[in-house]
PDB file of N, CA and C in Angstrom:
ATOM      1  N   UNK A   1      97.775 128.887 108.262  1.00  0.00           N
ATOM      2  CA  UNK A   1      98.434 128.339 107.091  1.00  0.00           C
ATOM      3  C   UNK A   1      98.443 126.813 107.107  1.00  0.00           C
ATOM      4  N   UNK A   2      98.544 126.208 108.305  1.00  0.00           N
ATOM      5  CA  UNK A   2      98.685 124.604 108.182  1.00  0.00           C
ATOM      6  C   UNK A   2      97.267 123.984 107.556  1.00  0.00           C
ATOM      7  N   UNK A   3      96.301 124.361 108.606  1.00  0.00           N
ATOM      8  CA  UNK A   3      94.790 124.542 108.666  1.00  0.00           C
ATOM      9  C   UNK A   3      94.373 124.140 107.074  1.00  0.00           C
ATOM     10  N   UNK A   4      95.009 125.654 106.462  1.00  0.00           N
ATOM     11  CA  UNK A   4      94.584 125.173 104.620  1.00  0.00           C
ATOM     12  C   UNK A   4      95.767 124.387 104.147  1.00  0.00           C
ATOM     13  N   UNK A   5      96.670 124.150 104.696  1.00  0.00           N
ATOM     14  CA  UNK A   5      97.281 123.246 103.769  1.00  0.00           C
ATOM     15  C   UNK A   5      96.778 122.008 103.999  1.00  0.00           C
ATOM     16  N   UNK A   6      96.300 121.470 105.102  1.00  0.00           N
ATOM     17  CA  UNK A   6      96.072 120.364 105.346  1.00  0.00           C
ATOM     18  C   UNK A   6      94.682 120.451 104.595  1.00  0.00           C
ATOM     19  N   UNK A   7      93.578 121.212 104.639  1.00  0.00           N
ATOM     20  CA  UNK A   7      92.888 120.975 103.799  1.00  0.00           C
ATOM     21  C   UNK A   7      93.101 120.632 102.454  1.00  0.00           C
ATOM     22  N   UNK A   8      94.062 121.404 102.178  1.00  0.00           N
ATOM     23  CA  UNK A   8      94.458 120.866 100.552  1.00  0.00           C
ATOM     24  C   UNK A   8      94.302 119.549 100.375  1.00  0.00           C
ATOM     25  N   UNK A   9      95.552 118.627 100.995  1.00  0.00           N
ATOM     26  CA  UNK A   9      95.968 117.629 100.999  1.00  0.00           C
ATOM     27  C   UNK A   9      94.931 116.399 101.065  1.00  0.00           C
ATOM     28  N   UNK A  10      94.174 116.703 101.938  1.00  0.00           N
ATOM     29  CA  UNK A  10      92.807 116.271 102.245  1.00  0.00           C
ATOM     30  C   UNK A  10      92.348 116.219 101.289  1.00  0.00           C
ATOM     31  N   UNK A  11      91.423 117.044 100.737  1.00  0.00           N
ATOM     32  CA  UNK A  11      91.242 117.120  99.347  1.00  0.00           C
ATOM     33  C   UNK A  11      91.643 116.638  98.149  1.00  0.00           C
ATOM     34  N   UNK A  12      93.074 116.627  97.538  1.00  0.00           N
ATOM     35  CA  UNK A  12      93.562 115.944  97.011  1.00  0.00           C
ATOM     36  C   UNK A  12      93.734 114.126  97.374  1.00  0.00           C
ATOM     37  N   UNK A  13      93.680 114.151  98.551  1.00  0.00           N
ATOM     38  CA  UNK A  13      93.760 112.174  98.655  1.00  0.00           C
ATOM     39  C   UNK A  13      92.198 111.932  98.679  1.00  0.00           C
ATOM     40  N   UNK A  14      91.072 112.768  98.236  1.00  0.00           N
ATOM     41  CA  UNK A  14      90.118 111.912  98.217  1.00  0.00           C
ATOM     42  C   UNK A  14      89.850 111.910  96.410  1.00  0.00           C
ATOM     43  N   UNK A  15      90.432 113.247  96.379  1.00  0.00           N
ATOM     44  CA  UNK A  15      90.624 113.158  94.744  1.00  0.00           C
ATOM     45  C   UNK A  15      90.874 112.513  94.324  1.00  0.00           C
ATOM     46  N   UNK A  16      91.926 111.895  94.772  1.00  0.00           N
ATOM     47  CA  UNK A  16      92.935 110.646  94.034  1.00  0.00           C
ATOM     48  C   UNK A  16      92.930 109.637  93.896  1.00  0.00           C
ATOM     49  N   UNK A  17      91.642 109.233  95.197  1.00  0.00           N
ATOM     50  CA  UNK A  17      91.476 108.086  96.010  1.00  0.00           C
ATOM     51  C   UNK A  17      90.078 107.433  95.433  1.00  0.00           C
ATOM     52  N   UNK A  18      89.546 107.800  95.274  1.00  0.00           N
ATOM     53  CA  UNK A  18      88.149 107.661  94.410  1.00  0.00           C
ATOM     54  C   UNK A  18      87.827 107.121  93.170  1.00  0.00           C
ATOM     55  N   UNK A  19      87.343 108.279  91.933  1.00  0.00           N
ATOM     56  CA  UNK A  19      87.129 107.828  91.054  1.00  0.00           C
ATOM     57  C   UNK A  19      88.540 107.006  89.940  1.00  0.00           C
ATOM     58  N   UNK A  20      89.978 107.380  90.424  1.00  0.00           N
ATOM     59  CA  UNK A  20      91.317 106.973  89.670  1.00  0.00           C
ATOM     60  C   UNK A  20      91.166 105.819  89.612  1.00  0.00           C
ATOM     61  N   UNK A  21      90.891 104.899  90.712  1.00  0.00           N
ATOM     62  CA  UNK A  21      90.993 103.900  90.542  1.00  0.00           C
ATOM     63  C   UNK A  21      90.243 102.919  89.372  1.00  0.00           C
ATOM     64  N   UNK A  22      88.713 103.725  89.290  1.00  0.00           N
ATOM     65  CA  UNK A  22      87.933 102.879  88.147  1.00  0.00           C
ATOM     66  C   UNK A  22      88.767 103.526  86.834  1.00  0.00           C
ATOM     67  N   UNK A  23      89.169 104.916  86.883  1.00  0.00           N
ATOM     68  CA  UNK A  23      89.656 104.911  85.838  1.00  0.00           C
ATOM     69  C   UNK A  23      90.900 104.267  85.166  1.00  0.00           C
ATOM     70  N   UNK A  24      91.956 104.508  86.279  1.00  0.00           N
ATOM     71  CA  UNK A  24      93.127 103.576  86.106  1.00  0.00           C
ATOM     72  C   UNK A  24      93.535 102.675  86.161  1.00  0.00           C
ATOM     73  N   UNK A  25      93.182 101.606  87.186  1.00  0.00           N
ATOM     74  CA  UNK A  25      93.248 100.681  87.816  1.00  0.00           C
ATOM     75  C   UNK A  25      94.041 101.102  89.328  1.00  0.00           C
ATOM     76  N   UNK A  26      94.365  99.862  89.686  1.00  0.00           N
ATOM     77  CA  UNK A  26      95.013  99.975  90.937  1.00  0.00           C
ATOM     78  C   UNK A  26      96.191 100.641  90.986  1.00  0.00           C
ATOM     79  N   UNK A  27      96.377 101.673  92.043  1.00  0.00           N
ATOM     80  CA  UNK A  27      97.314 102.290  92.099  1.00  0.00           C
ATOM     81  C   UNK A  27      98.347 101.632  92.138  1.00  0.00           C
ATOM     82  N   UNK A  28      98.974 100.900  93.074  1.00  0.00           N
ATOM     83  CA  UNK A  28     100.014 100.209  93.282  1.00  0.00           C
ATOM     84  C   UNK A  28     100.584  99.450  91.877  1.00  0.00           C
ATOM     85  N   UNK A  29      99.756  98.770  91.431  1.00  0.00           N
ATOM     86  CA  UNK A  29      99.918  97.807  90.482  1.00  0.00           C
ATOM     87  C   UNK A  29     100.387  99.036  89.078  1.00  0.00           C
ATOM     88  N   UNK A  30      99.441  99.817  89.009  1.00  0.00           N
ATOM     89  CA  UNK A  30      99.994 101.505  87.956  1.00  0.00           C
ATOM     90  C   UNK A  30     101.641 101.680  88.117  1.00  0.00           C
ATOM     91  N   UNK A  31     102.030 102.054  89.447  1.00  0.00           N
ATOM     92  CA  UNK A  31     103.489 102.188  90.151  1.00  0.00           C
ATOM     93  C   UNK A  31     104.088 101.592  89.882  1.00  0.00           C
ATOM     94  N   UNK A  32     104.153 100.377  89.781  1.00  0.00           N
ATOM     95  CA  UNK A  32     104.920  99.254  89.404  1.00  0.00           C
ATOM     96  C   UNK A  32     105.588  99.405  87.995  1.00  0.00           C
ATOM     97  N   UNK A  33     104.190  99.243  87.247  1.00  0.00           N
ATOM     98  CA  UNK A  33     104.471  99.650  85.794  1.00  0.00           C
ATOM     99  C   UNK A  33     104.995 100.225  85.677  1.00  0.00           C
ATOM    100  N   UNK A  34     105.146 101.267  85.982  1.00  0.00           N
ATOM    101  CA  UNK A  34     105.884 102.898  85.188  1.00  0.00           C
ATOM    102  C   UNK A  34     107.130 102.594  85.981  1.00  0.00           C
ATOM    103  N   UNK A  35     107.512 102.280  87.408  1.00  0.00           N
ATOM    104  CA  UNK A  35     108.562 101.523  87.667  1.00  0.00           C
ATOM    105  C   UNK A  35     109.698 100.472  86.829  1.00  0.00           C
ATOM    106  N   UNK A  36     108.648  99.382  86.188  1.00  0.00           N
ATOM    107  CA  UNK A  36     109.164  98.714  85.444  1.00  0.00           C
ATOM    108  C   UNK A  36     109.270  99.228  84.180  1.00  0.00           C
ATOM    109  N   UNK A  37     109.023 100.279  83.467  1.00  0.00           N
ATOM    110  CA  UNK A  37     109.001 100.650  82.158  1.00  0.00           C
ATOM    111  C   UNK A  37     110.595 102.288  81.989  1.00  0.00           C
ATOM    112  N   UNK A  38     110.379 102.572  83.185  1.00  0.00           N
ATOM    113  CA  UNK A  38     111.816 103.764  83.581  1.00  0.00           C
ATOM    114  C   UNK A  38     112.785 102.780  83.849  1.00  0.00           C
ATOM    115  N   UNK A  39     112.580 101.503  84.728  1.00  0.00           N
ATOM    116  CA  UNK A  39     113.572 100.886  84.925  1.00  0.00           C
ATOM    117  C   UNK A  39     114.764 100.041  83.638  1.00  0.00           C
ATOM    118  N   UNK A  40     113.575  99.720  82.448  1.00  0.00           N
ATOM    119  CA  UNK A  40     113.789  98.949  81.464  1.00  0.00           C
ATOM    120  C   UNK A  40     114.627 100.222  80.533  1.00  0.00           C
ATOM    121  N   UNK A  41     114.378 101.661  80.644  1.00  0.00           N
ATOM    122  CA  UNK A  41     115.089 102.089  79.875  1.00  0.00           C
ATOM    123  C   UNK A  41     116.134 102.809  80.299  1.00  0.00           C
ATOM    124  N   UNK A  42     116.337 102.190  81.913  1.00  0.00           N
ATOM    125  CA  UNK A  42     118.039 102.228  82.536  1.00  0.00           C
ATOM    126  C   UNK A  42     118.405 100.955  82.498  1.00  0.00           C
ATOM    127  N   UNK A  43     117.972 100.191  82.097  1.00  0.00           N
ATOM    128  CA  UNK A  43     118.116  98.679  82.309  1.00  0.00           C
ATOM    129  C   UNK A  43     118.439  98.505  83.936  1.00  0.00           C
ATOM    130  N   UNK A  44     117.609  98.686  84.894  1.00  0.00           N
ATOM    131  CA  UNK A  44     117.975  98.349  86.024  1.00  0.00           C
ATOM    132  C   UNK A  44     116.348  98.014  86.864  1.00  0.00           C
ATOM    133  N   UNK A  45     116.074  97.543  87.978  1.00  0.00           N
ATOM    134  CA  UNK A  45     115.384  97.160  88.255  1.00  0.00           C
ATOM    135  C   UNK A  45     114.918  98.000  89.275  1.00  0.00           C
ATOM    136  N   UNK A  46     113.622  98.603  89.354  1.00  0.00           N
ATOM    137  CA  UNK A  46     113.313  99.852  90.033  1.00  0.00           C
ATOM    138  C   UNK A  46     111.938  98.685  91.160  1.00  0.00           C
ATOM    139  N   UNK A  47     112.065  98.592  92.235  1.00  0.00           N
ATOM    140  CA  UNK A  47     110.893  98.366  93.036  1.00  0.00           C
ATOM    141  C   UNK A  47     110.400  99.296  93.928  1.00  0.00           C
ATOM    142  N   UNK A  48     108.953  99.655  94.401  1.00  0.00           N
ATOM    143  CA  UNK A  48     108.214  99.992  95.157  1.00  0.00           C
ATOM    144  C   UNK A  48     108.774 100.403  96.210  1.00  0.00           C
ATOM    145  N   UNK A  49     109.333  98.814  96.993  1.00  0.00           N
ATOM    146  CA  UNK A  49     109.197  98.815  98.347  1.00  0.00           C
ATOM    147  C   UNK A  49     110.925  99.388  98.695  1.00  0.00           C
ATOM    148  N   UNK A  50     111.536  99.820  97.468  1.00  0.00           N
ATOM    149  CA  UNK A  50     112.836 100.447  97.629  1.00  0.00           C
ATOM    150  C   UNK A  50     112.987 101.965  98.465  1.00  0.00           C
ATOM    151  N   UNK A  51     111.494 102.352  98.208  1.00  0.00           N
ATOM    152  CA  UNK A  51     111.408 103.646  98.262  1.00  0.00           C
ATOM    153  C   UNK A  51     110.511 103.877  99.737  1.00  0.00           C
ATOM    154  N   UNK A  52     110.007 102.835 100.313  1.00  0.00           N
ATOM    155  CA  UNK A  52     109.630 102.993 101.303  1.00  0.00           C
ATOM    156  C   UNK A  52     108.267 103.492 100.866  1.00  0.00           C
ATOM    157  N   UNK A  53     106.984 103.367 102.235  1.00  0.00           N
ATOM    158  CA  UNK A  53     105.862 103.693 102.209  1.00  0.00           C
ATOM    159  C   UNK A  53     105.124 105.081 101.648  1.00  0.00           C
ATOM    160  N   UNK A  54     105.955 106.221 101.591  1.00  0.00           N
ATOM    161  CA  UNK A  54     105.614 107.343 101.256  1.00  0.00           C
ATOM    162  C   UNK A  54     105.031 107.120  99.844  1.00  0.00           C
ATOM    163  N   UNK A  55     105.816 106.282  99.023  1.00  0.00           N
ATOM    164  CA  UNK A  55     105.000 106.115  97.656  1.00  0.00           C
ATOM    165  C   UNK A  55     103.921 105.394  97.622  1.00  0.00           C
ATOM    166  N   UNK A  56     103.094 106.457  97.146  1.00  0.00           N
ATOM    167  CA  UNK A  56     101.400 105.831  96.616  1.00  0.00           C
ATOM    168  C   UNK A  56     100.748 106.702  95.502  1.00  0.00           C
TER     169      UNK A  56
END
């Protein structure tokens, strides 16, 4: 069971990791945004590095 989960996961971060970026732009910089755009409609200030490294 780990075996395929870890394959999953695997799988998915190259998924993600690849072509998103030409499509989206930079991840981080994406995060931010949508950070700053949830934050604006709590009016409060949402950062990245609040949440620690797990977010990507």
């Amino acid at each position: 069971m780990n075996e395929v989960c870890g394959e999953i996961l695997a799988d998915t971060g190259r998924l993600i990791s690849s072509d998103r970026a030409e499509q989206h732009g930079d991840m981080r910089a994406n995060h931010e945004n949508i950070a700053n755009l949830w934050g604006g409609y709590g009016k409060r200030i949402i950062c990245l590095s609040c949440f620690g490294p797990h977010i990507a």
